[in-house]
N, C-alpha and C. Protein backbone atom coordinates (compact mmCIF):
# COMPACT_ATOMS: atom_id res chain seq x y z
N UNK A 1 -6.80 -11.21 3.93
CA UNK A 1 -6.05 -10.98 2.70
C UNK A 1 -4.57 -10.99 3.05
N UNK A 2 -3.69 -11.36 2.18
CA UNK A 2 -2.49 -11.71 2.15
C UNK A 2 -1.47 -10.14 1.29
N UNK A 3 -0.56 -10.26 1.62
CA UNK A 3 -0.03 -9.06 0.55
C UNK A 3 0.21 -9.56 -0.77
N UNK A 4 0.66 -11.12 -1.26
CA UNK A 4 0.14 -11.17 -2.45
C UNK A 4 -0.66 -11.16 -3.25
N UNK A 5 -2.18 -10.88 -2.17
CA UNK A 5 -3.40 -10.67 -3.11
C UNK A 5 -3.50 -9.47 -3.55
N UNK A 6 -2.40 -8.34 -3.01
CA UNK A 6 -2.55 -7.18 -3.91
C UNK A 6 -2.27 -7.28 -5.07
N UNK A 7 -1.38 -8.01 -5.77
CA UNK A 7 -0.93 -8.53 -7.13
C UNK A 7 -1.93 -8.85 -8.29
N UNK A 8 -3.04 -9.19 -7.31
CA UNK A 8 -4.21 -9.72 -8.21
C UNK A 8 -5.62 -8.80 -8.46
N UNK A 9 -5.39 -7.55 -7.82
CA UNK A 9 -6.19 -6.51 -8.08
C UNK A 9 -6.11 -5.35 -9.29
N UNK A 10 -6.91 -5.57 -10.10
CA UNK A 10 -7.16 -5.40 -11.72
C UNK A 10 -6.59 -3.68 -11.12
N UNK A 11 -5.18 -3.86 -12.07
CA UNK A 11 -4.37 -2.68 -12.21
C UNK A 11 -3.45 -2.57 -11.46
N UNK A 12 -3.43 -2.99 -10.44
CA UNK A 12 -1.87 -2.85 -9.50
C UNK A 12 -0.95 -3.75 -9.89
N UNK A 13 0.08 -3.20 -10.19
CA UNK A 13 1.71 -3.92 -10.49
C UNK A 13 2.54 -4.26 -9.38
N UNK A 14 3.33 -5.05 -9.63
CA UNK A 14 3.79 -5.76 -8.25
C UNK A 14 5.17 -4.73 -8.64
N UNK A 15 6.20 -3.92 -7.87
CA UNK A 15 7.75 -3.57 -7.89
C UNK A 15 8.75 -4.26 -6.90
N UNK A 16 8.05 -4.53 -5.45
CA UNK A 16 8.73 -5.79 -4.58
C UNK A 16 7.91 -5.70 -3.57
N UNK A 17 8.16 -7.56 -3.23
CA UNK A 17 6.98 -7.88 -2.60
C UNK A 17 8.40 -8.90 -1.70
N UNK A 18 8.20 -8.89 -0.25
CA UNK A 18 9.24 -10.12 0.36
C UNK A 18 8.09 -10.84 1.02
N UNK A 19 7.54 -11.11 2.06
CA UNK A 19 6.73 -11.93 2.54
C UNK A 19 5.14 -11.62 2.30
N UNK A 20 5.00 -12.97 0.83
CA UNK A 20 4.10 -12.71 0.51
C UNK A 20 2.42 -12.94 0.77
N UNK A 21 2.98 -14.15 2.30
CA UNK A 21 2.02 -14.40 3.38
C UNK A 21 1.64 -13.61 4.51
N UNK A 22 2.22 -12.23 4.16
CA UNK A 22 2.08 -11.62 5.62
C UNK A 22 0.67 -11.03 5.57
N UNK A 23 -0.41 -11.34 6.52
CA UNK A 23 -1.32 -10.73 6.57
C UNK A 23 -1.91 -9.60 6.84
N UNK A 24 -3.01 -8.83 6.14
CA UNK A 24 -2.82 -7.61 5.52
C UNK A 24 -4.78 -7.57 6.28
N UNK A 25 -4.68 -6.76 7.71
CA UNK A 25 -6.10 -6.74 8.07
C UNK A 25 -6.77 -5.18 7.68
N UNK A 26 -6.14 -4.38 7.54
CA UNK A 26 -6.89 -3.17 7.18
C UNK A 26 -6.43 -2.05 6.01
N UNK A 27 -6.55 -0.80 6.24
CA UNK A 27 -5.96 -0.27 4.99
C UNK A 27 -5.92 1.57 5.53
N UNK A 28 -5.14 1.74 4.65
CA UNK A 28 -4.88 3.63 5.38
C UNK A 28 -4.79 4.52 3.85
N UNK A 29 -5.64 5.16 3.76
CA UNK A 29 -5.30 6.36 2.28
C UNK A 29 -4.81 7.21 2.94
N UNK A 30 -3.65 7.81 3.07
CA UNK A 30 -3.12 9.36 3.38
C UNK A 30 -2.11 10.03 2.57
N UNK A 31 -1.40 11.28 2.59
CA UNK A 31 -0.28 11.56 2.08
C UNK A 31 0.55 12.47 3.28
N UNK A 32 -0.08 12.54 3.89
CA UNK A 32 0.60 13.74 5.15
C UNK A 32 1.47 12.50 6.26
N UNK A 33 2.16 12.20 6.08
CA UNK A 33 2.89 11.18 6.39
C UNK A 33 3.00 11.08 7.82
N UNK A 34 2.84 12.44 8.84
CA UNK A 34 3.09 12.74 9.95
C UNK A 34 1.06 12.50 10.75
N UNK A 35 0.55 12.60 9.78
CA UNK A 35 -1.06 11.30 9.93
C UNK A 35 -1.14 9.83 9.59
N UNK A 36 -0.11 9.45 9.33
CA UNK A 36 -0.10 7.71 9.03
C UNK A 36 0.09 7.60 9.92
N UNK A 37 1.76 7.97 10.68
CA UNK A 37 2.22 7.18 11.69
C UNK A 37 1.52 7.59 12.90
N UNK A 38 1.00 8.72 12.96
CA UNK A 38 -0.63 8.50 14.42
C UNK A 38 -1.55 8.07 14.38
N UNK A 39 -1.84 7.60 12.70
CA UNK A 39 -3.25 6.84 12.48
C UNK A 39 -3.47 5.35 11.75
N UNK A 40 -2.72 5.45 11.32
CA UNK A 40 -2.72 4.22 10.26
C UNK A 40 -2.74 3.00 11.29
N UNK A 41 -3.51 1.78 10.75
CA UNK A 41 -3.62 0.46 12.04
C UNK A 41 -2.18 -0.40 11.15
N UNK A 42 -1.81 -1.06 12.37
CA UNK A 42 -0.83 -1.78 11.91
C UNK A 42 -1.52 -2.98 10.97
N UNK A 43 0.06 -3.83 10.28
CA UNK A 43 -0.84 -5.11 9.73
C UNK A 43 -1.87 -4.17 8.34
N UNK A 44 -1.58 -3.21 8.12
CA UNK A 44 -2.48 -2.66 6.75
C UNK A 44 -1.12 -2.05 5.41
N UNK A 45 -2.41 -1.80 4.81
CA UNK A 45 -1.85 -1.53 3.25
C UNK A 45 -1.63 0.32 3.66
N UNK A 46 -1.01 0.52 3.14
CA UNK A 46 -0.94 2.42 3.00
C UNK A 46 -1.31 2.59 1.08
N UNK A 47 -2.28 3.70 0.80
CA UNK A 47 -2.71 3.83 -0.27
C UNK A 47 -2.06 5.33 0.00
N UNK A 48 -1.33 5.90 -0.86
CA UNK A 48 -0.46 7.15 -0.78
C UNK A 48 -0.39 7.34 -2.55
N UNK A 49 0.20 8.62 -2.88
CA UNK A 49 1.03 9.43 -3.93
C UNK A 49 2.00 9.61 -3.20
N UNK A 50 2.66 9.29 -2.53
CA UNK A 50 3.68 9.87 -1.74
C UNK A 50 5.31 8.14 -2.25
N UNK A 51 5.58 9.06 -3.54
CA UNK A 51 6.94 7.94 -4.11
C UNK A 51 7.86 8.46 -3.07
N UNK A 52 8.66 8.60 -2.23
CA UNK A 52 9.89 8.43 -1.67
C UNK A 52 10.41 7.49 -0.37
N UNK A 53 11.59 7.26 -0.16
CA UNK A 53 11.99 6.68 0.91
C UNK A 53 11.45 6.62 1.69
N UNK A 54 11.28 8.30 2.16
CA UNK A 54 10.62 8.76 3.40
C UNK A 54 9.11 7.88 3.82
N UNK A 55 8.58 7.52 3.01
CA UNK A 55 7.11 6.64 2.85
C UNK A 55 7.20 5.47 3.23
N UNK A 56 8.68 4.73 2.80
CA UNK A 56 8.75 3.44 3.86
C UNK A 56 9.01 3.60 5.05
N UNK A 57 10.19 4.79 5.63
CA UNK A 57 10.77 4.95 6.79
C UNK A 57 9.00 4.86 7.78
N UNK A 58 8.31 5.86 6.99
CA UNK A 58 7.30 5.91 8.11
C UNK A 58 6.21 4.75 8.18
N UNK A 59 6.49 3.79 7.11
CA UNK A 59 5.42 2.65 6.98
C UNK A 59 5.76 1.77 8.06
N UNK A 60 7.56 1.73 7.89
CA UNK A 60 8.29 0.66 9.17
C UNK A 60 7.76 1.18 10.21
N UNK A 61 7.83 2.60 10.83
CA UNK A 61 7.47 2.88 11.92
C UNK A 61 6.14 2.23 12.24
N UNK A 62 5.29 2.32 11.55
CA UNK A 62 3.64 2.25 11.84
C UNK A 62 3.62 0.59 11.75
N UNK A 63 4.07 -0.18 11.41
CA UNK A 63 4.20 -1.89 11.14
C UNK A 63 3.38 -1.52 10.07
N UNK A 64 3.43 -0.95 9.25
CA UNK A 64 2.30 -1.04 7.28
C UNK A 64 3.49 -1.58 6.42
N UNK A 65 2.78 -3.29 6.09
CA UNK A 65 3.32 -3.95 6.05
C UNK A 65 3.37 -3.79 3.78
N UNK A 66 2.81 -3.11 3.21
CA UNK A 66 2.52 -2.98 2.04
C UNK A 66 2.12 -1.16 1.54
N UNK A 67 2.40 -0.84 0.59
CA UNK A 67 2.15 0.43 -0.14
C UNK A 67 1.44 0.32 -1.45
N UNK A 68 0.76 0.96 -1.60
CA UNK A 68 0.07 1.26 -2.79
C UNK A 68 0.45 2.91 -3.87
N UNK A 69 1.33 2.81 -4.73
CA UNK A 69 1.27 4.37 -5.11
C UNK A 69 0.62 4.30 -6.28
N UNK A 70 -0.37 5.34 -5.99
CA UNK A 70 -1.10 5.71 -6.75
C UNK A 70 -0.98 6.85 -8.29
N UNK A 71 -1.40 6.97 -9.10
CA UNK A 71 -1.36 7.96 -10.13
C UNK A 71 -0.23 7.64 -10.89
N UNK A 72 0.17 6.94 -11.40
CA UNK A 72 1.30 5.96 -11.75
C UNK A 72 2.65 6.66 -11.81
N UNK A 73 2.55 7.19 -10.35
CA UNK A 73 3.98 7.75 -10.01
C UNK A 73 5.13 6.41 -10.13
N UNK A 74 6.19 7.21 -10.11
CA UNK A 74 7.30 6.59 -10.33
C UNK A 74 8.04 6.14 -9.33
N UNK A 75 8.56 4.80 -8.97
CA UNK A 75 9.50 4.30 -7.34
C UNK A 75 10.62 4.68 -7.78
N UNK A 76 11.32 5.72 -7.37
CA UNK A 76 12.68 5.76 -7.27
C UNK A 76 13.75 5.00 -6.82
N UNK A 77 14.84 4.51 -7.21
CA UNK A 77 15.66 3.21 -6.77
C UNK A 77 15.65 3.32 -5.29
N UNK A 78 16.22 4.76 -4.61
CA UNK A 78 16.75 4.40 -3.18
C UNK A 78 14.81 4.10 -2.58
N UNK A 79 13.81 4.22 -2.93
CA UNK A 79 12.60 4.01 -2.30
C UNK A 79 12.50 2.30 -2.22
N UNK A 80 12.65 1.54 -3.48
CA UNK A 80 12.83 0.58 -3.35
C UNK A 80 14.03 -0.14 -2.59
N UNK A 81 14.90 0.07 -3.07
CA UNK A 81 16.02 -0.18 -2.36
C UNK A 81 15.29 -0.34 -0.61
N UNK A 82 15.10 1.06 0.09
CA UNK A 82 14.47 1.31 1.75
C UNK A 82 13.73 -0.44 1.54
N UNK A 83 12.67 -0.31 0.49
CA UNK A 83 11.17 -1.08 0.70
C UNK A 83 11.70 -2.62 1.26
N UNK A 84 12.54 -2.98 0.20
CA UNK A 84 13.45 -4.72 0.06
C UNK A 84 14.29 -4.71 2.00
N UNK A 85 14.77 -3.53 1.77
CA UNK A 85 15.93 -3.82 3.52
C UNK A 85 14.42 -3.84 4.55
N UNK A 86 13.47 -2.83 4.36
CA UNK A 86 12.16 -3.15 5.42
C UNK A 86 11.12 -4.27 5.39
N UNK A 87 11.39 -4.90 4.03
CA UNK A 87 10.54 -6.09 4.17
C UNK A 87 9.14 -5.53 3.73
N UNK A 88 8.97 -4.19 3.01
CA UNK A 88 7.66 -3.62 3.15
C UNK A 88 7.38 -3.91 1.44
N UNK A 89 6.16 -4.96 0.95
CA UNK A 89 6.38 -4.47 -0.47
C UNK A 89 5.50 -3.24 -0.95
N UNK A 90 5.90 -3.05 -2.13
CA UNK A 90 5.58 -1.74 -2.82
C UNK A 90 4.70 -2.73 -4.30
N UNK A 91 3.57 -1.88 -4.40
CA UNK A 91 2.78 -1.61 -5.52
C UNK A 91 2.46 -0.21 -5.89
N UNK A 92 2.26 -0.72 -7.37
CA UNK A 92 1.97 1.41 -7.91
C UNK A 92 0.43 0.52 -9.24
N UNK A 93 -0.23 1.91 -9.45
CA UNK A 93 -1.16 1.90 -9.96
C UNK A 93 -1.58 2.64 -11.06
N UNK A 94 -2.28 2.91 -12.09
CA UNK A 94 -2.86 4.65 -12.40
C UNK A 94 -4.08 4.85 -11.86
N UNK A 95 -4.64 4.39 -10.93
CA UNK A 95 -5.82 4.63 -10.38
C UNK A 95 -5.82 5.87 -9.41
N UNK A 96 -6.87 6.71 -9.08
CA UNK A 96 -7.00 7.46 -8.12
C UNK A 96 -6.44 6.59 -6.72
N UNK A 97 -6.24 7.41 -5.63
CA UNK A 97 -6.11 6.76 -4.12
C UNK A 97 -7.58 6.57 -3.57
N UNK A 98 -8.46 7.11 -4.24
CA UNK A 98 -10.24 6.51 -4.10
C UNK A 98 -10.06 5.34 -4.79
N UNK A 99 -9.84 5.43 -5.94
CA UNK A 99 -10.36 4.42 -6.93
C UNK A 99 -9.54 3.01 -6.27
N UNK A 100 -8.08 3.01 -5.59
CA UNK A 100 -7.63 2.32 -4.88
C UNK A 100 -7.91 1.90 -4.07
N UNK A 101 -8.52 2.73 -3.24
CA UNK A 101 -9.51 2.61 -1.68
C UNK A 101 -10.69 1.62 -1.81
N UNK A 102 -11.02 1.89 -2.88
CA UNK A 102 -12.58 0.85 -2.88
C UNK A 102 -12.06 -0.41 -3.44
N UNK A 103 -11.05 -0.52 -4.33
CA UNK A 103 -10.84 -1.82 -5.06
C UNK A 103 -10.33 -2.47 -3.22
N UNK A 104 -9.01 -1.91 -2.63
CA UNK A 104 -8.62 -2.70 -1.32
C UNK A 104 -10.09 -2.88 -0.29
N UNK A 105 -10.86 -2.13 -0.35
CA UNK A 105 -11.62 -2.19 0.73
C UNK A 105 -12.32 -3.60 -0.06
N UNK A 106 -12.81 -3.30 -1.24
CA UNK A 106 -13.34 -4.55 -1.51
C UNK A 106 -12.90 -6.25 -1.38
N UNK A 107 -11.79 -5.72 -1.63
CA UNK A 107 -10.90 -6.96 -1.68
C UNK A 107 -10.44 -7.17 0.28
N UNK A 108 -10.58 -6.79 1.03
CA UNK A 108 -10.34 -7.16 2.12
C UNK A 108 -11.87 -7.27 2.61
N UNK A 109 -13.68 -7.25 1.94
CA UNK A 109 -14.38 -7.67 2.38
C UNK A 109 -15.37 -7.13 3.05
N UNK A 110 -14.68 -5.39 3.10
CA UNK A 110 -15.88 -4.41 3.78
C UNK A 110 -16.66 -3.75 2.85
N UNK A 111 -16.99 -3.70 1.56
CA UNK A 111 -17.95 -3.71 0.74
C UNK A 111 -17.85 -4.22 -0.57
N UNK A 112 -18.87 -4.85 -1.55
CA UNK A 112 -18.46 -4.50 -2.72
C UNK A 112 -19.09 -3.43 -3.71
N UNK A 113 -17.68 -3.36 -4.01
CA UNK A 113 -17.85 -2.34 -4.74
C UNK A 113 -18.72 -1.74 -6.08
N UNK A 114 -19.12 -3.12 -6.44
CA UNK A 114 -19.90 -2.62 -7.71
C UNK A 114 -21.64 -2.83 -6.90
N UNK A 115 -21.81 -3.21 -5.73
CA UNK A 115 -23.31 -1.96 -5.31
C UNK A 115 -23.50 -0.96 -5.36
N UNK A 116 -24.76 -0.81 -5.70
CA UNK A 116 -25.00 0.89 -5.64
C UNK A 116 -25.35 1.34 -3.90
C-alpha cells in the first residue's frame, strides 16, 4: 500500500499528503507517544487521537511516514505546518482508532474485515 491509498479508505480525509508513492508496510495504533517511538515499525501509518505537533516530531523520529487522527479531532495549523516541512502526510477521520485499525489492517491485506 501506498500513502495515497489512505485517501481511498471510506471516511478518511486527506489534510496533506507530499509523497504520495511512499510505501506504507505496516501500521501502529497508540497515543502515549513515548510507545510509538520504541515501538512503532518504520515505513507505517500511526493511528493516534493525539492532534499536535508533538505527533509529527515523534512520527519523524520513528520514520512513520503517514498519521491517521482519529475521532474527528481537529489539525491545528502549526501540526500541519510540522507535517508539510517532515514530509509526513496527515489524515483525520470520525472513526474509532479500532474502527481505523481494521479498515488499515484491511487495506494493507492482513485480514478482511467484513469476516466473521
Amino acid at each position: 500500500m501506498v500513502v495515497r491509498d489512505l485517501a481511498n479508505i471510506q471516511g478518511f480525509s486527506q489534510q496533506c499528503i507530499s509523497d504520495e508513492q511512499y510505501e506504507i508496510s505496516d501500521a501502529y495504533t497508540g497515543d502515549l507517544l513515548s510507545d510509538v517511538m520504541g515501538n512503532a515499525p518504520s515505513d507505517s501509518v500511526l493511528i493516534t487521537i493525539q492532534a499536535h505537533k508533538n505527533t509529527v516530531a515523534v512520527a519523524s523520529l520513528a520514520q512513520i511516514r503517514a498519521l491517521v487522527i482519529c475521532n474527528n479531532r481537529s489539525i491545528p495549523p502549526d501540526m500541519l505546518q510540522a507535517a508539510k516541512e517532515e514530509e509526513i502526510a496527515i489524515f483525520t477521520t470520525e472513526d474509532t482508532q479500532f474502527e481505523a485499525s481494521c479498515k488499515i489492517a484491511s487495506a494493507l491485506g492482513r485480514f478482511d474485515a467484513g469476516q466473521n
